[in-house]
C-alpha atoms as a PDB file:
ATOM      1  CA  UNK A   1       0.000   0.000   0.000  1.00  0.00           C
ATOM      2  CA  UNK A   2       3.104   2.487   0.744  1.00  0.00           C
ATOM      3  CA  UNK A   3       4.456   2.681  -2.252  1.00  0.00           C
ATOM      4  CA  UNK A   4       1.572   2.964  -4.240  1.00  0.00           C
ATOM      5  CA  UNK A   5       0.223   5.659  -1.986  1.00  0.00           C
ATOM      6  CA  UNK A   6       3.185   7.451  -2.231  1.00  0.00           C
ATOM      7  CA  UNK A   7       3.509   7.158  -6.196  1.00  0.00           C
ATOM      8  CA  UNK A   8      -0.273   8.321  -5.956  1.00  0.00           C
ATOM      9  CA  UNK A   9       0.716  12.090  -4.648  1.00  0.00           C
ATOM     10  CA  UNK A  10       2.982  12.295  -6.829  1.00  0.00           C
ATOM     11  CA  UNK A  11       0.729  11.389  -9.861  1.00  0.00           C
ATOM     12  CA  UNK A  12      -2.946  12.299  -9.278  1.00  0.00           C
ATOM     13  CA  UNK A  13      -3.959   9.585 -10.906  1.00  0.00           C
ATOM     14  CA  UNK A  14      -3.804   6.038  -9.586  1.00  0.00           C
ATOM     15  CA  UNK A  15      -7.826   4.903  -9.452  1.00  0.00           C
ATOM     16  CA  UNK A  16      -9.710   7.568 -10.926  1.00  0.00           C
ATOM     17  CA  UNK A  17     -12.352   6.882 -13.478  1.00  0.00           C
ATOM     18  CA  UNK A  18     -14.036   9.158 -15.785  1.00  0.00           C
ATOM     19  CA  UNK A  19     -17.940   9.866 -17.211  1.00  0.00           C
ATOM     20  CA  UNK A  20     -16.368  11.882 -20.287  1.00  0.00           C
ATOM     21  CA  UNK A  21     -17.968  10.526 -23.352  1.00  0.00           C
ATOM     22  CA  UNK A  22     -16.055  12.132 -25.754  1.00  0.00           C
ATOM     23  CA  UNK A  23     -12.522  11.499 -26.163  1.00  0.00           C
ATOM     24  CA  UNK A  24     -10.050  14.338 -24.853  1.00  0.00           C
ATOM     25  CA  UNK A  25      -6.226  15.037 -25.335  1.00  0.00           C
ATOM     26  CA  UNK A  26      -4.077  17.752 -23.628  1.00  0.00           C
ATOM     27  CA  UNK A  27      -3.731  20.327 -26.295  1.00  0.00           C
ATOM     28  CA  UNK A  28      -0.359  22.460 -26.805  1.00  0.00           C
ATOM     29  CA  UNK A  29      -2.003  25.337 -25.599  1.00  0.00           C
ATOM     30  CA  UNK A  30      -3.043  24.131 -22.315  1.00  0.00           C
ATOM     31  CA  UNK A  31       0.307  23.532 -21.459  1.00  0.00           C
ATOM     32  CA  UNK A  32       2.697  26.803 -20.427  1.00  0.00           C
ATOM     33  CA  UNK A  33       6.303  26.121 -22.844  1.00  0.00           C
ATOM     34  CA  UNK A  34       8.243  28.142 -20.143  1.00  0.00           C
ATOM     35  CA  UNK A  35       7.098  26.053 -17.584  1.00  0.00           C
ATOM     36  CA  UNK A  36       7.948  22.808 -19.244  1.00  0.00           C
ATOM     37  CA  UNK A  37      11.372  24.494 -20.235  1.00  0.00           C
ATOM     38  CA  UNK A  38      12.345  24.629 -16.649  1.00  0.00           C
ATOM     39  CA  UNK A  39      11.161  21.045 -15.713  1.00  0.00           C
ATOM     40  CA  UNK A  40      12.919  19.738 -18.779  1.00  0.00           C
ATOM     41  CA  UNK A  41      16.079  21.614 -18.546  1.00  0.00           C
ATOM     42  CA  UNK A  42      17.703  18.246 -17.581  1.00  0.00           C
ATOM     43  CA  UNK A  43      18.894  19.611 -14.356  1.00  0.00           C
ATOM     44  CA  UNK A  44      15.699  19.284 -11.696  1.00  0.00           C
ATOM     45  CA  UNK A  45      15.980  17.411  -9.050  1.00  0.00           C
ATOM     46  CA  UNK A  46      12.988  17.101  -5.819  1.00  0.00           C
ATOM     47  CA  UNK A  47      13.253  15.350  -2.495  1.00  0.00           C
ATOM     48  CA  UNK A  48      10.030  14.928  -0.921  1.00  0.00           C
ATOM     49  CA  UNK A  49       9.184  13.763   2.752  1.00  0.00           C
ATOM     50  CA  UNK A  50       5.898  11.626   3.349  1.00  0.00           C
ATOM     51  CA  UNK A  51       3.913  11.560   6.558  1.00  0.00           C
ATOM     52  CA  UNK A  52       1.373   9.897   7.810  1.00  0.00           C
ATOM     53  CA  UNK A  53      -1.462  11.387  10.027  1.00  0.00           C
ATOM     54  CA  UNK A  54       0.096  13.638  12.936  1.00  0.00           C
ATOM     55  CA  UNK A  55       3.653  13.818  10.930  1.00  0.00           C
ATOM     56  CA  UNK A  56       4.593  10.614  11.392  1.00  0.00           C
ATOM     57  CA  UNK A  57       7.381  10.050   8.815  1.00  0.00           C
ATOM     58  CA  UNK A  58       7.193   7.032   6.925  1.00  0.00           C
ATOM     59  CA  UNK A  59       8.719   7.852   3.461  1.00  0.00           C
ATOM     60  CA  UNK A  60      10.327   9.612   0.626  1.00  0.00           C
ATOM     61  CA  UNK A  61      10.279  10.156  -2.798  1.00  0.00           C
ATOM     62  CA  UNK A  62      13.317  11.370  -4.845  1.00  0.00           C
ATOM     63  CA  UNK A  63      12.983  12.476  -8.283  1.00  0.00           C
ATOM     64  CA  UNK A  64      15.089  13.754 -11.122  1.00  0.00           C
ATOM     65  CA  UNK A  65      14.690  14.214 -14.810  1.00  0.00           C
ATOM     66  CA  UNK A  66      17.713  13.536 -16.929  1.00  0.00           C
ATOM     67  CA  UNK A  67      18.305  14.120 -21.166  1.00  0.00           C
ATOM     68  CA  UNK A  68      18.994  10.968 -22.987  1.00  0.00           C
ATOM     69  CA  UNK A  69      22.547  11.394 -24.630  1.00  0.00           C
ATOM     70  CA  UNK A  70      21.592   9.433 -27.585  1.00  0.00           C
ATOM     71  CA  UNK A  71      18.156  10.504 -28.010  1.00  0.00           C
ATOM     72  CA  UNK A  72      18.099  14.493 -28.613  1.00  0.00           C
ATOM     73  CA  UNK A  73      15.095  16.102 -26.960  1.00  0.00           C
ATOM     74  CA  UNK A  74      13.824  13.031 -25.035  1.00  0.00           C
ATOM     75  CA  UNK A  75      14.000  12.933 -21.303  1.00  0.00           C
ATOM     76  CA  UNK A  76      14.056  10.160 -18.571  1.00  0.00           C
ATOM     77  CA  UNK A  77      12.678  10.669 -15.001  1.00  0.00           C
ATOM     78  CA  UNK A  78      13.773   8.706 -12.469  1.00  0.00           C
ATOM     79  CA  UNK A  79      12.122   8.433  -9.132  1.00  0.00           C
ATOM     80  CA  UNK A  80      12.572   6.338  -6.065  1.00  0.00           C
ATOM     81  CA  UNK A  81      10.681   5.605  -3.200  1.00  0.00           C
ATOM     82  CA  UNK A  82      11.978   4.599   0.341  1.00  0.00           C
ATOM     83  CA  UNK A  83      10.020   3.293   3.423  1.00  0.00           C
ATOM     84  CA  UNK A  84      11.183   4.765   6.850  1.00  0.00           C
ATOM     85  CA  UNK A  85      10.220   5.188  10.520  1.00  0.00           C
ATOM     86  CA  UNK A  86       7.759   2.685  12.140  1.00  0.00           C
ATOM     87  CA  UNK A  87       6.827   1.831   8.559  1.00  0.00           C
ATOM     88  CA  UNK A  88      10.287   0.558   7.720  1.00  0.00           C
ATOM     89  CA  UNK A  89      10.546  -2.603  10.271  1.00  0.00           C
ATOM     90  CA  UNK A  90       6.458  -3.029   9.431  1.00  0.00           C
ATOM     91  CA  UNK A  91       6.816  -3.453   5.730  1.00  0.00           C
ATOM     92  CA  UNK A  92      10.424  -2.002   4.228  1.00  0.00           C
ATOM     93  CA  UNK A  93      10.335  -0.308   0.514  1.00  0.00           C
ATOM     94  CA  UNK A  94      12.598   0.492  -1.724  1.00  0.00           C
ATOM     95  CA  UNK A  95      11.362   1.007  -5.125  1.00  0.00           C
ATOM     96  CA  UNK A  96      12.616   3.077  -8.415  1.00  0.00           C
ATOM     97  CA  UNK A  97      10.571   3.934 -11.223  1.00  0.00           C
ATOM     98  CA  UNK A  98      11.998   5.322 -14.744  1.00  0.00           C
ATOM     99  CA  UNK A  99      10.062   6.915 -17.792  1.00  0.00           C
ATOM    100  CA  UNK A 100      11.164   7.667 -21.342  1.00  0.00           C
ATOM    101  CA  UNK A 101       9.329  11.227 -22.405  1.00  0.00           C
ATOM    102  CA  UNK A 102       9.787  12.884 -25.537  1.00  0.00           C
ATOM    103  CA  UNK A 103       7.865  15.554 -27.908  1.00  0.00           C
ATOM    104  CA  UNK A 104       7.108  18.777 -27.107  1.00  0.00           C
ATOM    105  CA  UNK A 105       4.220  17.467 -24.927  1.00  0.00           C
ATOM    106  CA  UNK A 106       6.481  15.167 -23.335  1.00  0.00           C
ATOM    107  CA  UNK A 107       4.518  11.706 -23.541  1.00  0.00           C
ATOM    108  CA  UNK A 108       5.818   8.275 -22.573  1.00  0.00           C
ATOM    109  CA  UNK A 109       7.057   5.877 -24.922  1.00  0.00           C
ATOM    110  CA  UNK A 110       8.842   3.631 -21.836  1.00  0.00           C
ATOM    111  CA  UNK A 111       8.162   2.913 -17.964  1.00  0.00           C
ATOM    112  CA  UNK A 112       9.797   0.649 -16.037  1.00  0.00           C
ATOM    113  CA  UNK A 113       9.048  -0.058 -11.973  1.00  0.00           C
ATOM    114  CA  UNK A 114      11.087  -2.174 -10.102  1.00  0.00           C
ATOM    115  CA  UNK A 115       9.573  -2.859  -6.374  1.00  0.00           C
ATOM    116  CA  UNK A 116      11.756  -3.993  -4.166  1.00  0.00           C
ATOM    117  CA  UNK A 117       8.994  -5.087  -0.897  1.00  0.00           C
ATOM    118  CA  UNK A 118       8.825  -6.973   2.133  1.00  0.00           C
ATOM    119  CA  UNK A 119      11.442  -8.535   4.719  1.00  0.00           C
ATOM    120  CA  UNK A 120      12.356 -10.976   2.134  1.00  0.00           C
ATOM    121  CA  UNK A 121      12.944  -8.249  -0.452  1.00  0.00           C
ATOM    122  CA  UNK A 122      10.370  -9.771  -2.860  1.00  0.00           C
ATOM    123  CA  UNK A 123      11.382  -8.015  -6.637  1.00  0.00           C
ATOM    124  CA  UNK A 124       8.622  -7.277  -9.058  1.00  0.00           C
ATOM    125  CA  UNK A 125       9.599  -5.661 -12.182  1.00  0.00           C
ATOM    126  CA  UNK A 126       6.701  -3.841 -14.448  1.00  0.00           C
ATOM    127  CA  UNK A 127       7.560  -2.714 -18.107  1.00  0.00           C
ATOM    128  CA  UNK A 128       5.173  -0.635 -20.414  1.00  0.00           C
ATOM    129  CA  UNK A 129       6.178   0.606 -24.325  1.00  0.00           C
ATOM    130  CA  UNK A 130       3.655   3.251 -25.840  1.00  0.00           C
ATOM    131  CA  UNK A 131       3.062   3.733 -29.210  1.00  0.00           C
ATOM    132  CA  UNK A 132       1.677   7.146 -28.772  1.00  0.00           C
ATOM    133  CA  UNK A 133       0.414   6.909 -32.636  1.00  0.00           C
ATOM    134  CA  UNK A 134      -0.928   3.521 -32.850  1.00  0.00           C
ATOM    135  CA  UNK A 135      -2.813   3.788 -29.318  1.00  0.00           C
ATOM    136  CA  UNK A 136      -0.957   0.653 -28.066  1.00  0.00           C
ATOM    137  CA  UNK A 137       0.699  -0.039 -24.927  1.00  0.00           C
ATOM    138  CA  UNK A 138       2.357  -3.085 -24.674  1.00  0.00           C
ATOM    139  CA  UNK A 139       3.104  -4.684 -20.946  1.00  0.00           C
ATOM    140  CA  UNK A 140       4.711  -6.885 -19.157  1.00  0.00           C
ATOM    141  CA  UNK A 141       5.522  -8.407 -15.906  1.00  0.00           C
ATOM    142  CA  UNK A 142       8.306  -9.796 -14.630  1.00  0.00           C
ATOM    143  CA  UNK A 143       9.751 -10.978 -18.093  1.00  0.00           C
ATOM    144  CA  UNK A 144       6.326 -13.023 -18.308  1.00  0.00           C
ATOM    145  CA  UNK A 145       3.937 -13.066 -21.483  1.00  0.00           C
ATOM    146  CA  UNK A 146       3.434  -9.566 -23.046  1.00  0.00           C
ATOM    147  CA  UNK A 147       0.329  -7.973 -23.244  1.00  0.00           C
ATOM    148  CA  UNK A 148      -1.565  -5.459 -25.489  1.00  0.00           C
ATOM    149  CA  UNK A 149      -4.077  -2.571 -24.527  1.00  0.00           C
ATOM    150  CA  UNK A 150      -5.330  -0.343 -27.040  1.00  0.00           C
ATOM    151  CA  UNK A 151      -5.984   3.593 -25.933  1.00  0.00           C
ATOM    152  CA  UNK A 152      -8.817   5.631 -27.407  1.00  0.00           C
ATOM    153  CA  UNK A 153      -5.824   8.416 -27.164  1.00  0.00           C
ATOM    154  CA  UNK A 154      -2.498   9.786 -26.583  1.00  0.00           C
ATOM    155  CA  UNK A 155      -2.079   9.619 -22.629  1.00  0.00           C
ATOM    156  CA  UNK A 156       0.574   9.824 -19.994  1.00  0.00           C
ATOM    157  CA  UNK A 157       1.357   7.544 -17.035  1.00  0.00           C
ATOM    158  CA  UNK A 158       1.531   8.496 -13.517  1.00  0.00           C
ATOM    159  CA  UNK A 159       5.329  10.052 -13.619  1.00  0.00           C
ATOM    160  CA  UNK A 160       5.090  11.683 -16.513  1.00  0.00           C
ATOM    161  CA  UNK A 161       1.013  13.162 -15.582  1.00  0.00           C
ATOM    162  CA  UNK A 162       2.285  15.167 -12.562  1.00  0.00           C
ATOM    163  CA  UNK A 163       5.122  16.690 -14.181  1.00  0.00           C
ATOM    164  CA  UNK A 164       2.668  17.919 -17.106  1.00  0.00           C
ATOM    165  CA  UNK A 165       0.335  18.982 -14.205  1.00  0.00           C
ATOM    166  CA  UNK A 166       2.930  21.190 -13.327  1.00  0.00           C
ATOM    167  CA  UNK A 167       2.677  22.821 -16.649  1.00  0.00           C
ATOM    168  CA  UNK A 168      -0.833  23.416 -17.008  1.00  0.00           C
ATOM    169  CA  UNK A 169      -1.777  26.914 -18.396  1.00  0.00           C
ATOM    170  CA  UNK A 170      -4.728  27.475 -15.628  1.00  0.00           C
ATOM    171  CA  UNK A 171      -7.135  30.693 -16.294  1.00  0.00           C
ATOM    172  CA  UNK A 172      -8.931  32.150 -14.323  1.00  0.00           C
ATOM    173  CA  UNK A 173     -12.423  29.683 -15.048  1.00  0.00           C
ATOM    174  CA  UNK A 174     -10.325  26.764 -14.194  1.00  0.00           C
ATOM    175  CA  UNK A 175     -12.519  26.101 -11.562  1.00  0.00           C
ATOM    176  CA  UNK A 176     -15.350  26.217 -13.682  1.00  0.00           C
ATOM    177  CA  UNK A 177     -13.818  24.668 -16.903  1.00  0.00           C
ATOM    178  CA  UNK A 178     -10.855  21.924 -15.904  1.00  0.00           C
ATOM    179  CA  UNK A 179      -8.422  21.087 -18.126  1.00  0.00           C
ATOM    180  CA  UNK A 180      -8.149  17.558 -18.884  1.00  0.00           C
ATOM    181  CA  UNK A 181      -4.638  15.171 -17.910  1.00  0.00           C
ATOM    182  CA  UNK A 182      -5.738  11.357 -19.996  1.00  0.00           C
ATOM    183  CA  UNK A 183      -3.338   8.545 -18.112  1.00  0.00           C
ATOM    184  CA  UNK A 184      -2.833   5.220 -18.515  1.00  0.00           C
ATOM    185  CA  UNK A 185      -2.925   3.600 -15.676  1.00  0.00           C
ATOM    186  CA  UNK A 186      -3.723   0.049 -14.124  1.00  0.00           C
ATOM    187  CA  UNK A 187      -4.841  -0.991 -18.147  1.00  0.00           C
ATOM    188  CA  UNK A 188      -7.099   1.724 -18.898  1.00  0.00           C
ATOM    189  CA  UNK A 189      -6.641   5.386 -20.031  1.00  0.00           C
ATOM    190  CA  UNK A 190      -8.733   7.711 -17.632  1.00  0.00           C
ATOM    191  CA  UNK A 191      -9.328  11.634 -18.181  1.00  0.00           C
ATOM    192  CA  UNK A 192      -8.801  13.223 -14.826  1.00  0.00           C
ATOM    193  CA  UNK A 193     -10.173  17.152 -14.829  1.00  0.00           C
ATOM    194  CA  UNK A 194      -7.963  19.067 -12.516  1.00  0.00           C
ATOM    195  CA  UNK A 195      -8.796  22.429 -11.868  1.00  0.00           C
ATOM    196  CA  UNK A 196      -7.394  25.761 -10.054  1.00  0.00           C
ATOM    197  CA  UNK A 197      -9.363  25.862  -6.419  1.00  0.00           C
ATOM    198  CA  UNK A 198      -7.324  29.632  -5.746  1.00  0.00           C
ATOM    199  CA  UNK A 199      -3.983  31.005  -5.115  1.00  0.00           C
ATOM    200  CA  UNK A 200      -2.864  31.770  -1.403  1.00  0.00           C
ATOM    201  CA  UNK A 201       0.501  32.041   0.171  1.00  0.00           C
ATOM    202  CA  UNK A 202       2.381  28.906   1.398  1.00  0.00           C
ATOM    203  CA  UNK A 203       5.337  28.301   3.597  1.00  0.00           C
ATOM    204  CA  UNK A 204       8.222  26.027   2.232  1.00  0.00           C
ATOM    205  CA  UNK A 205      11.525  25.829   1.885  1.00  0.00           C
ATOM    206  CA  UNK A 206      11.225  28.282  -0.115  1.00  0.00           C
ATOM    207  CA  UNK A 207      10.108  30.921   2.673  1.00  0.00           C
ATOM    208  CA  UNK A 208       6.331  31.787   2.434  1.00  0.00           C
ATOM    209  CA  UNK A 209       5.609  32.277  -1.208  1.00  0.00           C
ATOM    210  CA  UNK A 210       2.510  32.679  -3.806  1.00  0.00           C
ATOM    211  CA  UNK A 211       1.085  29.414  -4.846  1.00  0.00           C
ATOM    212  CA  UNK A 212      -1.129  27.817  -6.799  1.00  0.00           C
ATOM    213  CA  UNK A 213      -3.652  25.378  -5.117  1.00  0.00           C
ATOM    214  CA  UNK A 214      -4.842  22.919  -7.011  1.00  0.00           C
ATOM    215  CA  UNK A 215      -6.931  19.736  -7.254  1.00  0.00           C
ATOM    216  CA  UNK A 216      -7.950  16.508  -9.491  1.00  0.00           C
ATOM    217  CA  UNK A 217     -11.472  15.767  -9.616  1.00  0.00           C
ATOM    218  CA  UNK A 218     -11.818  12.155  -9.660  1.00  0.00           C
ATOM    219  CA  UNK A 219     -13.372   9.494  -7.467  1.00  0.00           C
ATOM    220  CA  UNK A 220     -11.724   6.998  -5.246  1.00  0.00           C
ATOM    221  CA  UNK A 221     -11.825   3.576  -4.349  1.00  0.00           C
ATOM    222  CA  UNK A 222     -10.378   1.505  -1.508  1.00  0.00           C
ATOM    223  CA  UNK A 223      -7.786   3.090   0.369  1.00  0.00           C
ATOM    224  CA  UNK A 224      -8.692   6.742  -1.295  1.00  0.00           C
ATOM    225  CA  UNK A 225     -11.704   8.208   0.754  1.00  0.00           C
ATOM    226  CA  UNK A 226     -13.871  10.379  -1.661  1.00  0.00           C
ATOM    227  CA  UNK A 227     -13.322  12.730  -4.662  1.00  0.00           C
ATOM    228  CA  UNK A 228     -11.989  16.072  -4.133  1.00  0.00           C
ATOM    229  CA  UNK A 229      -9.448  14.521  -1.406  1.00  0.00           C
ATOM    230  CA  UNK A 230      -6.378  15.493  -2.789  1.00  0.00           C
ATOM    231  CA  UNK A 231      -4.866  19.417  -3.249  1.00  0.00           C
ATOM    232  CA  UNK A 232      -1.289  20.544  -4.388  1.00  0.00           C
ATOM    233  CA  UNK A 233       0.317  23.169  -3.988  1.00  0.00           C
ATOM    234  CA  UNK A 234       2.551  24.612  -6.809  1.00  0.00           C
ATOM    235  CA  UNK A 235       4.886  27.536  -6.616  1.00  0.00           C
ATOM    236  CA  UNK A 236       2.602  30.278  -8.684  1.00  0.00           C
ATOM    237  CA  UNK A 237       6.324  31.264 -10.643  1.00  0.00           C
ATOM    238  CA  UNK A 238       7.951  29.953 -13.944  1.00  0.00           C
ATOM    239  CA  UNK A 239       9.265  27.035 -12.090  1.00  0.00           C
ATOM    240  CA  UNK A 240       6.157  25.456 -11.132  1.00  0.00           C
ATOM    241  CA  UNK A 241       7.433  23.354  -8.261  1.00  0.00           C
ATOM    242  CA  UNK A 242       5.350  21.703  -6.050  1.00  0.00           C
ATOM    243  CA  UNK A 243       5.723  22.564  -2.617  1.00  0.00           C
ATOM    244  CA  UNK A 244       3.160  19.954  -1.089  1.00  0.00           C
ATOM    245  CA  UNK A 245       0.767  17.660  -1.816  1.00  0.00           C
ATOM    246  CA  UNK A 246      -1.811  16.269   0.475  1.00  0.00           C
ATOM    247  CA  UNK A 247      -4.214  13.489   0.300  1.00  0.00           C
ATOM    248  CA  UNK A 248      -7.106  12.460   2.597  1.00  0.00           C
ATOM    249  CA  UNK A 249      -7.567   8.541   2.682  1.00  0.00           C
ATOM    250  CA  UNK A 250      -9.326   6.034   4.386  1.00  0.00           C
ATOM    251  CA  UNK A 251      -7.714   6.748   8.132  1.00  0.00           C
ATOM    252  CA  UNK A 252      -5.996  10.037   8.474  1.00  0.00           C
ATOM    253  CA  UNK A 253      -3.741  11.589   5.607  1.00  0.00           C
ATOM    254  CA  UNK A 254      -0.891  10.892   3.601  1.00  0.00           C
ATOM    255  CA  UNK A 255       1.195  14.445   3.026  1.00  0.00           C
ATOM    256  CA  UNK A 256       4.043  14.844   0.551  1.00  0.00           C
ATOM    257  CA  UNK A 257       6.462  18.131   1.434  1.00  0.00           C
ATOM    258  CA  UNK A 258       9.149  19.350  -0.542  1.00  0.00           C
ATOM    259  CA  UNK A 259      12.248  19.043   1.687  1.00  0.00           C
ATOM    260  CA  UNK A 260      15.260  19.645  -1.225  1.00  0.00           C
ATOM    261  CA  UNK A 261      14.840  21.203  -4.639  1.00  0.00           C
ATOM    262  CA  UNK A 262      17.991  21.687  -6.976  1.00  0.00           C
ATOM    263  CA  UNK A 263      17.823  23.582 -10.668  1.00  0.00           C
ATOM    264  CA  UNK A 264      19.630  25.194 -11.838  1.00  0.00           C
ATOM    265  CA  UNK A 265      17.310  27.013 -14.337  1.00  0.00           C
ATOM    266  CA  UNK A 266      15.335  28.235 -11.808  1.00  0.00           C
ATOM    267  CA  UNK A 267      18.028  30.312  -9.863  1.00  0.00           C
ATOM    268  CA  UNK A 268      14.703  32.843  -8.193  1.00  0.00           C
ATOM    269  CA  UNK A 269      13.554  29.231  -6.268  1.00  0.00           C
ATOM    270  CA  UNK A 270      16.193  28.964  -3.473  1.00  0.00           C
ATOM    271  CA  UNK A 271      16.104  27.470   0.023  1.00  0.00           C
ATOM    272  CA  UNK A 272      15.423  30.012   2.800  1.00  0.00           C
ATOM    273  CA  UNK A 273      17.827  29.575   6.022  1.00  0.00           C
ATOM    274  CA  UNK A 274      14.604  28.604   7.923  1.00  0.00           C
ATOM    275  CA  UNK A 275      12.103  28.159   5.789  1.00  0.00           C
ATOM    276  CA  UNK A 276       9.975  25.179   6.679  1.00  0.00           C
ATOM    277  CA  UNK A 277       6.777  23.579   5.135  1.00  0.00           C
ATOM    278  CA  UNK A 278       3.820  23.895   5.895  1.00  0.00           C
ATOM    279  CA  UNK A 279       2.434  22.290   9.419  1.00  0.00           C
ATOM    280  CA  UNK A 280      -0.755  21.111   9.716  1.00  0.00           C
ATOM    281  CA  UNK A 281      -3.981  21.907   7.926  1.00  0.00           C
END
């Protein structure tokens, strides 16, 4: 359940489900170029800190996106994610996820997760290839029998879906009119609206700065309580970095907050002697 929680605030997307009937794609102009110029700049790298309920620590998620050498204008992210605390001598983690991007909309065309679970380090390694055009993804499981699921169109997974959240050009009807994130995930592509609740101040490492606060509509099941549970928070700049990310399940909270932050191409983003996330809330 860890990981997947984790991977979930980090992604938006894990169990949502959709009513659209018509089929929707992330258009160029939702997205914001200088926003995805400073994610993509091949130099960004997060450190995140998840609690449970209270602040318990019981995680962390590191992330970093990387050029290709040998493939010009494509991009991998890397992320890992490591139990700790209490958590750690329950049920130890140590997981690492990697996606192949490319395109000026940045869409998959490789993900590979390696979970690494349980006292007895149990391995489980999870491989997907997109063909973006053809509306294909092909899967696999460890090295088993490959399988095929078609798309009804282009979508994301849940790496590369929060880093495009990140870039979404929000106006100011957001709330009213969502833009649209599609994602493959768990062999289906969903459309998850996510819209722009407000902007309000919020401490980080950072300091206290102007942010963006904003949500996925979706609906839950199992371990995710209702819809409209989970809020980020994203630095309202050219970066776009999230600061925090919060999401209400079935017994308390789980609460992502940005604890390192490195780019280079976003020298105005630098950590305050001080500064502190937010508490509580």
């Amino acid at each position: 359940m860890f990981p997947r929680a984790c991977l979930f605030l980090l992604s938006l997307l894990l169990t949502a489900t959709t009513a659209a009937a018509a089929v929707r794609e992330l258009l160029p102009s939702e997205v914001l170029p200088h926003a995805l110029a400073v994610i993509f700049s091949g130099q960004e790298q997060l450190h995140y800190e998840i609690t449970w309920s209270g602040g318990i620590k019981i995680g962390e998620v590191r992330m970093a996106v990387v050029p290709v050498p040998s493939r010009p204008g494509d991009f991998r992210i890397v992320a890992s994610v490591r139990s700790s605390g209490p958590l750690e001598s329950f049920y130890p983690v140590n997981d690492t996820f990697q996606c192949l991007v490319s395109g000026d909309m940045k869409l998959p065309l490789g993900y590979a997760v390696l979970q690494v679970e349980g006292h007895g380090n149990r391995r489980t390694l999870r491989e997907s290839i997109y063909n973006q055009k053809a509306r294909v993804v092909r899967y696999r499981k460890n090295g088993g029998p490959e399988t095929l699921h078609s798309m009804s169109g282009t979508a994301y997974n849940e790496i590369a879906a929060f880093l495009i959240t990140r870039a979404l050009n929000f106006s100011a009807d957001s709330a009213h009119k969502p833009l649209v994130v599609p994602a493959f995930v768990d062999g289906r592509r969903h459309e998850v609206r996510v819209r722009l609740m407000r902007q309000e101040p919020r401490r980080s490492i950072f300091g206290t700065i102007p942010t963006l606060k904003v949500q996925p509509i979706m609906q839950f099941k199992g371990l995710y309580d209702k819809s409209g549970s989970t809020v980020l928070w994203i630095s309202d700049d050219r970066c776009r970095v999230p600061v925090e990310i919060k999401s209400r399940i079935a017994i308390g909270a789980l609460v992502a907050r940005l604890s390192e932050y490195r780019n280079p191409a976003c020298p105005e983003l630098s950590v305050q002697k001080g500064g502190r996330p937010e508490e509580g809330d």
